[in-house]
C-alpha atoms as a PDB file:
ATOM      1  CA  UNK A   1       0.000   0.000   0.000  1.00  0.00           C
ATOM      2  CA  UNK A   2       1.074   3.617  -0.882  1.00  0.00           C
ATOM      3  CA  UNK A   3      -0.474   7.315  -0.350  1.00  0.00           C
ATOM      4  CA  UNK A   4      -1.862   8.309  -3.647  1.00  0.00           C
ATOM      5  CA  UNK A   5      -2.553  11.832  -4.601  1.00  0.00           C
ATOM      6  CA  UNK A   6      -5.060  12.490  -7.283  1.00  0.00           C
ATOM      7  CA  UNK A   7      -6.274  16.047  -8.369  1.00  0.00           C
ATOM      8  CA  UNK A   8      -9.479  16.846  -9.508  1.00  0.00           C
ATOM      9  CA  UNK A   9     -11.110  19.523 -11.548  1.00  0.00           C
ATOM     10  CA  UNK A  10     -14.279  20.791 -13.358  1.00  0.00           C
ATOM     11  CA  UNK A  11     -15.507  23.491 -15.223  1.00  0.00           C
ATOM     12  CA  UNK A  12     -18.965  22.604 -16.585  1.00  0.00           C
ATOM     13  CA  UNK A  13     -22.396  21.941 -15.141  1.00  0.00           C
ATOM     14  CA  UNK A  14     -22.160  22.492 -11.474  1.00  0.00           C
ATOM     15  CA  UNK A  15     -18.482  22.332 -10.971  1.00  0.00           C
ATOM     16  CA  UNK A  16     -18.295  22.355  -7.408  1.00  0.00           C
ATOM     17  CA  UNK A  17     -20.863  19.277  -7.618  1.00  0.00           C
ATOM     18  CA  UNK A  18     -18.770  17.197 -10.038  1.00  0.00           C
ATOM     19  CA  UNK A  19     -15.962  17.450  -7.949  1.00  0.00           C
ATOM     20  CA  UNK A  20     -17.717  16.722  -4.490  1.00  0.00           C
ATOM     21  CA  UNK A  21     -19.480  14.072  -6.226  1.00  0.00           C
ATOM     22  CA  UNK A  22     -16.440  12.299  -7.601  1.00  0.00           C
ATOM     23  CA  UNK A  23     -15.255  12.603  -3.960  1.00  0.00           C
ATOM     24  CA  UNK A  24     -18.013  10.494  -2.590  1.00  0.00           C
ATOM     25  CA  UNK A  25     -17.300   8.264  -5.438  1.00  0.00           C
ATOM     26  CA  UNK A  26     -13.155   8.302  -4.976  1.00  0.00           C
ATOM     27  CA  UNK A  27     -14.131   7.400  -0.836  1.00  0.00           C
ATOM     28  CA  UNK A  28     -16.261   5.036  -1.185  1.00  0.00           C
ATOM     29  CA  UNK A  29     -13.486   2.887  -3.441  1.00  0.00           C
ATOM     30  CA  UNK A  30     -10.792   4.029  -1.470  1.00  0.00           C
ATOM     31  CA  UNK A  31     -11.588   4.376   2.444  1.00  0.00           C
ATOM     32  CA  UNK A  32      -8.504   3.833   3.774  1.00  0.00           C
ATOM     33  CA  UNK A  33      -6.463   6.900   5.004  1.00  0.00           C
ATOM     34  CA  UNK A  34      -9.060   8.862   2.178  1.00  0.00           C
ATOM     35  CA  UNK A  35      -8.975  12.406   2.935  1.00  0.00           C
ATOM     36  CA  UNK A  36      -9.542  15.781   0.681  1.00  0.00           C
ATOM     37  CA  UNK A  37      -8.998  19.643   0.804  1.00  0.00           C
ATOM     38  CA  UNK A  38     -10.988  22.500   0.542  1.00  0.00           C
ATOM     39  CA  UNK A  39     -12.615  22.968  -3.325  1.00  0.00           C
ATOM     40  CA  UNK A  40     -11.213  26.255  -4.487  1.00  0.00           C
ATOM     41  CA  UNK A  41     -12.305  28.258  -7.551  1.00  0.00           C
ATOM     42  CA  UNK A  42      -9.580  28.757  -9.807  1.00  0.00           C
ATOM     43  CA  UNK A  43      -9.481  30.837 -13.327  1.00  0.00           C
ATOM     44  CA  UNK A  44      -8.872  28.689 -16.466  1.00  0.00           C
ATOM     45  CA  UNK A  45      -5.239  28.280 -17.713  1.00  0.00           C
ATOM     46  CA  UNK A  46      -4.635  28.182 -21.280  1.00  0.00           C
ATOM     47  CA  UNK A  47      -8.126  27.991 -22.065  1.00  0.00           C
ATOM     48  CA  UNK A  48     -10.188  30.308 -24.124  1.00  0.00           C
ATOM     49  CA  UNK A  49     -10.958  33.772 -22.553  1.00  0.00           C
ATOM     50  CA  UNK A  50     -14.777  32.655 -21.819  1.00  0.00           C
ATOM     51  CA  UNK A  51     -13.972  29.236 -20.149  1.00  0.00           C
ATOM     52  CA  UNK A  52     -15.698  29.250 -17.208  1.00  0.00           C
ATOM     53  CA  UNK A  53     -13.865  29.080 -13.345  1.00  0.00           C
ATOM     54  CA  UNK A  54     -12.869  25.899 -12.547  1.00  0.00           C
ATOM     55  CA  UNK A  55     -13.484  23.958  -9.320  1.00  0.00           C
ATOM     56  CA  UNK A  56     -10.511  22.175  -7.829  1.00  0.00           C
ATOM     57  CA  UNK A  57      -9.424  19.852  -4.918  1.00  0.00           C
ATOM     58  CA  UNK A  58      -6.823  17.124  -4.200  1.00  0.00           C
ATOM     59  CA  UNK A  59      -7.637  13.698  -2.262  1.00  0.00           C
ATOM     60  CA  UNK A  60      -5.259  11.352  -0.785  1.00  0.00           C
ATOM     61  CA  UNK A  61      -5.923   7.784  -0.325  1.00  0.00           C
ATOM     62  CA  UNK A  62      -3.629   4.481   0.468  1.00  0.00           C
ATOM     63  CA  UNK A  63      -4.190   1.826  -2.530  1.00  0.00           C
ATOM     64  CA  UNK A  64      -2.077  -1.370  -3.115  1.00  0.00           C
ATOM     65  CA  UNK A  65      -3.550  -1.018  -7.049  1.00  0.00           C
ATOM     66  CA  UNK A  66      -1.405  -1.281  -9.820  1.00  0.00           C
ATOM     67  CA  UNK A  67      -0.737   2.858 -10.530  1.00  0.00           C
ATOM     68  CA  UNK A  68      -1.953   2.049 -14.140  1.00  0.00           C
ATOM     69  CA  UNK A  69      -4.552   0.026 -12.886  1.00  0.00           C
ATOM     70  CA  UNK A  70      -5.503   3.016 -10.925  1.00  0.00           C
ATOM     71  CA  UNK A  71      -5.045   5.292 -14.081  1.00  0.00           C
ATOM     72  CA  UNK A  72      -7.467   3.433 -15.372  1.00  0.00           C
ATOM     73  CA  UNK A  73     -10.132   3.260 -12.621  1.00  0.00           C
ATOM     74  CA  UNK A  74      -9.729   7.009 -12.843  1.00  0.00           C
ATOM     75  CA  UNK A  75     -10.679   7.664 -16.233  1.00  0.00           C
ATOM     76  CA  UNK A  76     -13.275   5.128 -16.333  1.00  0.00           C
ATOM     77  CA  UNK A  77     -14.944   7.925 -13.466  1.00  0.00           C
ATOM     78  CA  UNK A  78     -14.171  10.690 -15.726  1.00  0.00           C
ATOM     79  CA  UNK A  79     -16.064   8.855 -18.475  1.00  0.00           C
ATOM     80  CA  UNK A  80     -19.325   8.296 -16.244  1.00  0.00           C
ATOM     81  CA  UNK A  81     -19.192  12.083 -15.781  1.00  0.00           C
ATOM     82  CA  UNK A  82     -19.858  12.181 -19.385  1.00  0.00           C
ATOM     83  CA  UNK A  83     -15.845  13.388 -20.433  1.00  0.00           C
ATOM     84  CA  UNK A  84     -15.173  11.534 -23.710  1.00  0.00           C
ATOM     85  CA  UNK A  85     -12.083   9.202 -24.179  1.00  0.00           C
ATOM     86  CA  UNK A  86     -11.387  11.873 -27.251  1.00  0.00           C
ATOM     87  CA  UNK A  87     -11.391  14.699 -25.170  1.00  0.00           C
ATOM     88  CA  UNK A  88      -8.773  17.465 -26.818  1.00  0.00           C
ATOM     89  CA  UNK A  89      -6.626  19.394 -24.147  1.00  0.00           C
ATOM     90  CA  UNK A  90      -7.579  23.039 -22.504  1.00  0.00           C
ATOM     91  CA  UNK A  91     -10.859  22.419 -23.133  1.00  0.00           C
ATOM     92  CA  UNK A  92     -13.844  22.514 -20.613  1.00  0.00           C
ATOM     93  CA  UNK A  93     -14.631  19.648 -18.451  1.00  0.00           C
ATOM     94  CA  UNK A  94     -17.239  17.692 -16.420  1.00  0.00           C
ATOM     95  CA  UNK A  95     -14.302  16.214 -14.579  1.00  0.00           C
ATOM     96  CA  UNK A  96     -10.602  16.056 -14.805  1.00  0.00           C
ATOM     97  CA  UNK A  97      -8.791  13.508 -12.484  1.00  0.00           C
ATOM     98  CA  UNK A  98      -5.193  13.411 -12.499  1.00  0.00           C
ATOM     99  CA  UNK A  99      -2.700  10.792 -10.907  1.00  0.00           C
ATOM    100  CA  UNK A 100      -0.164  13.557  -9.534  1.00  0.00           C
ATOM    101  CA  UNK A 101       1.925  11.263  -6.816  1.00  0.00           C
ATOM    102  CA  UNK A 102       2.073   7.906  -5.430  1.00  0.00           C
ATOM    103  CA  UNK A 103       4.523   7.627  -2.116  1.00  0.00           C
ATOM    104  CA  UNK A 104       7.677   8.206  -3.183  1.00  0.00           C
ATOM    105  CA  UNK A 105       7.476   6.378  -6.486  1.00  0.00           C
ATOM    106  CA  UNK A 106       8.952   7.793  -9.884  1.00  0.00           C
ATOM    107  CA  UNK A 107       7.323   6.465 -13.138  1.00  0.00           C
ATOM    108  CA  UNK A 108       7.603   7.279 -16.856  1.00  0.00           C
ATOM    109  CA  UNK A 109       5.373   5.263 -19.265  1.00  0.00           C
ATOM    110  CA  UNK A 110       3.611   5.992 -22.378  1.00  0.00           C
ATOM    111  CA  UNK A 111       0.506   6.297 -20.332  1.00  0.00           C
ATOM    112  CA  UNK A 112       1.501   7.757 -16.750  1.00  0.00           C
ATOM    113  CA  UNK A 113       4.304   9.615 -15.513  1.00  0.00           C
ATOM    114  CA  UNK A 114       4.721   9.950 -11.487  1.00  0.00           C
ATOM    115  CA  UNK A 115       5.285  12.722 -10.000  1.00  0.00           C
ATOM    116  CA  UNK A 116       2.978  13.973 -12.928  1.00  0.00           C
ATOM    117  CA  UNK A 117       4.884  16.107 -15.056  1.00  0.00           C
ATOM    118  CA  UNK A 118       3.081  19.787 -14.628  1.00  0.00           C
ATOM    119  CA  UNK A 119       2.506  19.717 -11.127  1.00  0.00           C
ATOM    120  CA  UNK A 120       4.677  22.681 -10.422  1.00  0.00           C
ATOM    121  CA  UNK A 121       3.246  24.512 -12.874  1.00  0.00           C
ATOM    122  CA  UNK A 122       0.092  24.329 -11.340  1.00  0.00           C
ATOM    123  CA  UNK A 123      -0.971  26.195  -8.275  1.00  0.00           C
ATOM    124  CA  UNK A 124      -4.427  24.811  -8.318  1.00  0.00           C
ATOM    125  CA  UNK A 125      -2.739  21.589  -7.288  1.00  0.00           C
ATOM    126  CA  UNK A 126      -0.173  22.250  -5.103  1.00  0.00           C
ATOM    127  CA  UNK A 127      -2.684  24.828  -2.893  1.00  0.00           C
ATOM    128  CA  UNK A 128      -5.156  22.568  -1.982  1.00  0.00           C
ATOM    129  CA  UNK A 129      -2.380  19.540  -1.827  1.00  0.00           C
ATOM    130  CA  UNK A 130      -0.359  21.239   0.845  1.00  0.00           C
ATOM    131  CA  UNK A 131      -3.876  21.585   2.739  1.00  0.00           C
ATOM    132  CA  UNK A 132      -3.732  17.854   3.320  1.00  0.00           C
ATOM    133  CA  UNK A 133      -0.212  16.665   3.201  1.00  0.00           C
ATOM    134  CA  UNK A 134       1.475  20.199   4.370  1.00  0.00           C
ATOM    135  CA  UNK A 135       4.612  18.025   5.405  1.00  0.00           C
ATOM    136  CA  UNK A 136       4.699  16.246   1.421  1.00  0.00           C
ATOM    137  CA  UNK A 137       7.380  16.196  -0.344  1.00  0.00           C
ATOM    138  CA  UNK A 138       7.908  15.081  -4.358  1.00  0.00           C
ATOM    139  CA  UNK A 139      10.411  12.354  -4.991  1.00  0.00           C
ATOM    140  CA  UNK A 140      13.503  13.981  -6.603  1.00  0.00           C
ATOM    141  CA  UNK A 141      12.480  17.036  -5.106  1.00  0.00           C
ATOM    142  CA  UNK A 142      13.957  18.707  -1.973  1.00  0.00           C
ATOM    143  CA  UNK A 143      11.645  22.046  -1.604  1.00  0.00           C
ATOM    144  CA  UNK A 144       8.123  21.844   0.376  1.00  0.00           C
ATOM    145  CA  UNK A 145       4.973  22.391  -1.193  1.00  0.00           C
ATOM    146  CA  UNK A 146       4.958  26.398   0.189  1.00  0.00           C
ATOM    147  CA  UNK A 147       7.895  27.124  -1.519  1.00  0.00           C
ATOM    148  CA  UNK A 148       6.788  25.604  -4.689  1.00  0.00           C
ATOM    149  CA  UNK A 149       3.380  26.989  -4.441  1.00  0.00           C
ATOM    150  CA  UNK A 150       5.338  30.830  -4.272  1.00  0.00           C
ATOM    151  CA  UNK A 151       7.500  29.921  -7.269  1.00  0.00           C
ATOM    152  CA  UNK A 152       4.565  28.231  -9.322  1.00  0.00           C
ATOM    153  CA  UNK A 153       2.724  31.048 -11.851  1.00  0.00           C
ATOM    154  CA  UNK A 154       0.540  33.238 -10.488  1.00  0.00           C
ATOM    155  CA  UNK A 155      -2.984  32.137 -10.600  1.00  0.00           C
ATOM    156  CA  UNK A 156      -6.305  33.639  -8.880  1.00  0.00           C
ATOM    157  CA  UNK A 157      -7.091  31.029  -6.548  1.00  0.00           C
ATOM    158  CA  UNK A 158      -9.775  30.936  -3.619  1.00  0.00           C
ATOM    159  CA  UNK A 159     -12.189  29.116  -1.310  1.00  0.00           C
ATOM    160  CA  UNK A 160     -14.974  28.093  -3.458  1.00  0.00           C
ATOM    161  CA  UNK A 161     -17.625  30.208  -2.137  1.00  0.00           C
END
């Protein structure tokens, strides 16, 4: 068994449902050690100028899964929130769940790569990440998550309201 991060995101519908929805879902197959953030609003990065605010959150779970086993559990979830398997990137969402970190494993594959690769690009990750694992640290990676959250791009980020 490992700690397993996954990130979540939506931007259509009721985003704030999607995601606290696919939390339900993500606990109820994962109990063990589950826990989540906050769900913060986020603007859209490198999306079109009227994408609409996405919702955002990070769980954390133990699982003993294969981690492309578990890639796959996690877009079969997507898929039942109606995303497509053709689904182009930057584009809006009913849900986005991404694999970002499992223990202190380091993976490159055609289909998954561990930590995942834009993770300290993105602010809307690492925020509501260091609200449940303030102490984490990425493999290969010596600097805590509130140093990399200061050094990652800006990004208007709050408290889904």
């Amino acid at each position: 068994m490992r700690e397993v991060f996954v990130a979540l995101g939506s931007n259509l519908g009721a985003p704030d449902q999607n995601v606290l929805r696919a939390m339900a879902h993500l606990a109820q197959q994962f109990p063990e050690g589950f826990r989540s953030s906050e769900i913060y609003r986020t603007e859209p990065v490198d999306m079109a100028a009227d994408a609409t605010d996405f919702a955002n959150a990070v769980v954390a779970f133990q699982s003993g899964l294969p981690l492309e086993t578990l890639l796959s559990n996690l877009q079969a979830l997507e898929s039942a929130f109606g995303r497509p398997k053709d689904h182009g990137k930057n584009m809006p969402r009913t849900l986005d769940l991404d694999l970002i970190a499992a223990g202190d494993e380091t993976l490159s594959t055609p289909a998954l790569t561990l930590p995942h690769p834009k993770v300290l690009d993105r602010r809307f990750v690492l925020q509501p990440l260091q609200d449940i694992a303030p102490a984490f640290r990425f493999p290969g990676i010596n600097e805590g998550l509130s140093v990399l959250i200061q050094r990652a791009p800006s990004l208007v980020i709050a408290l889904w309201d």
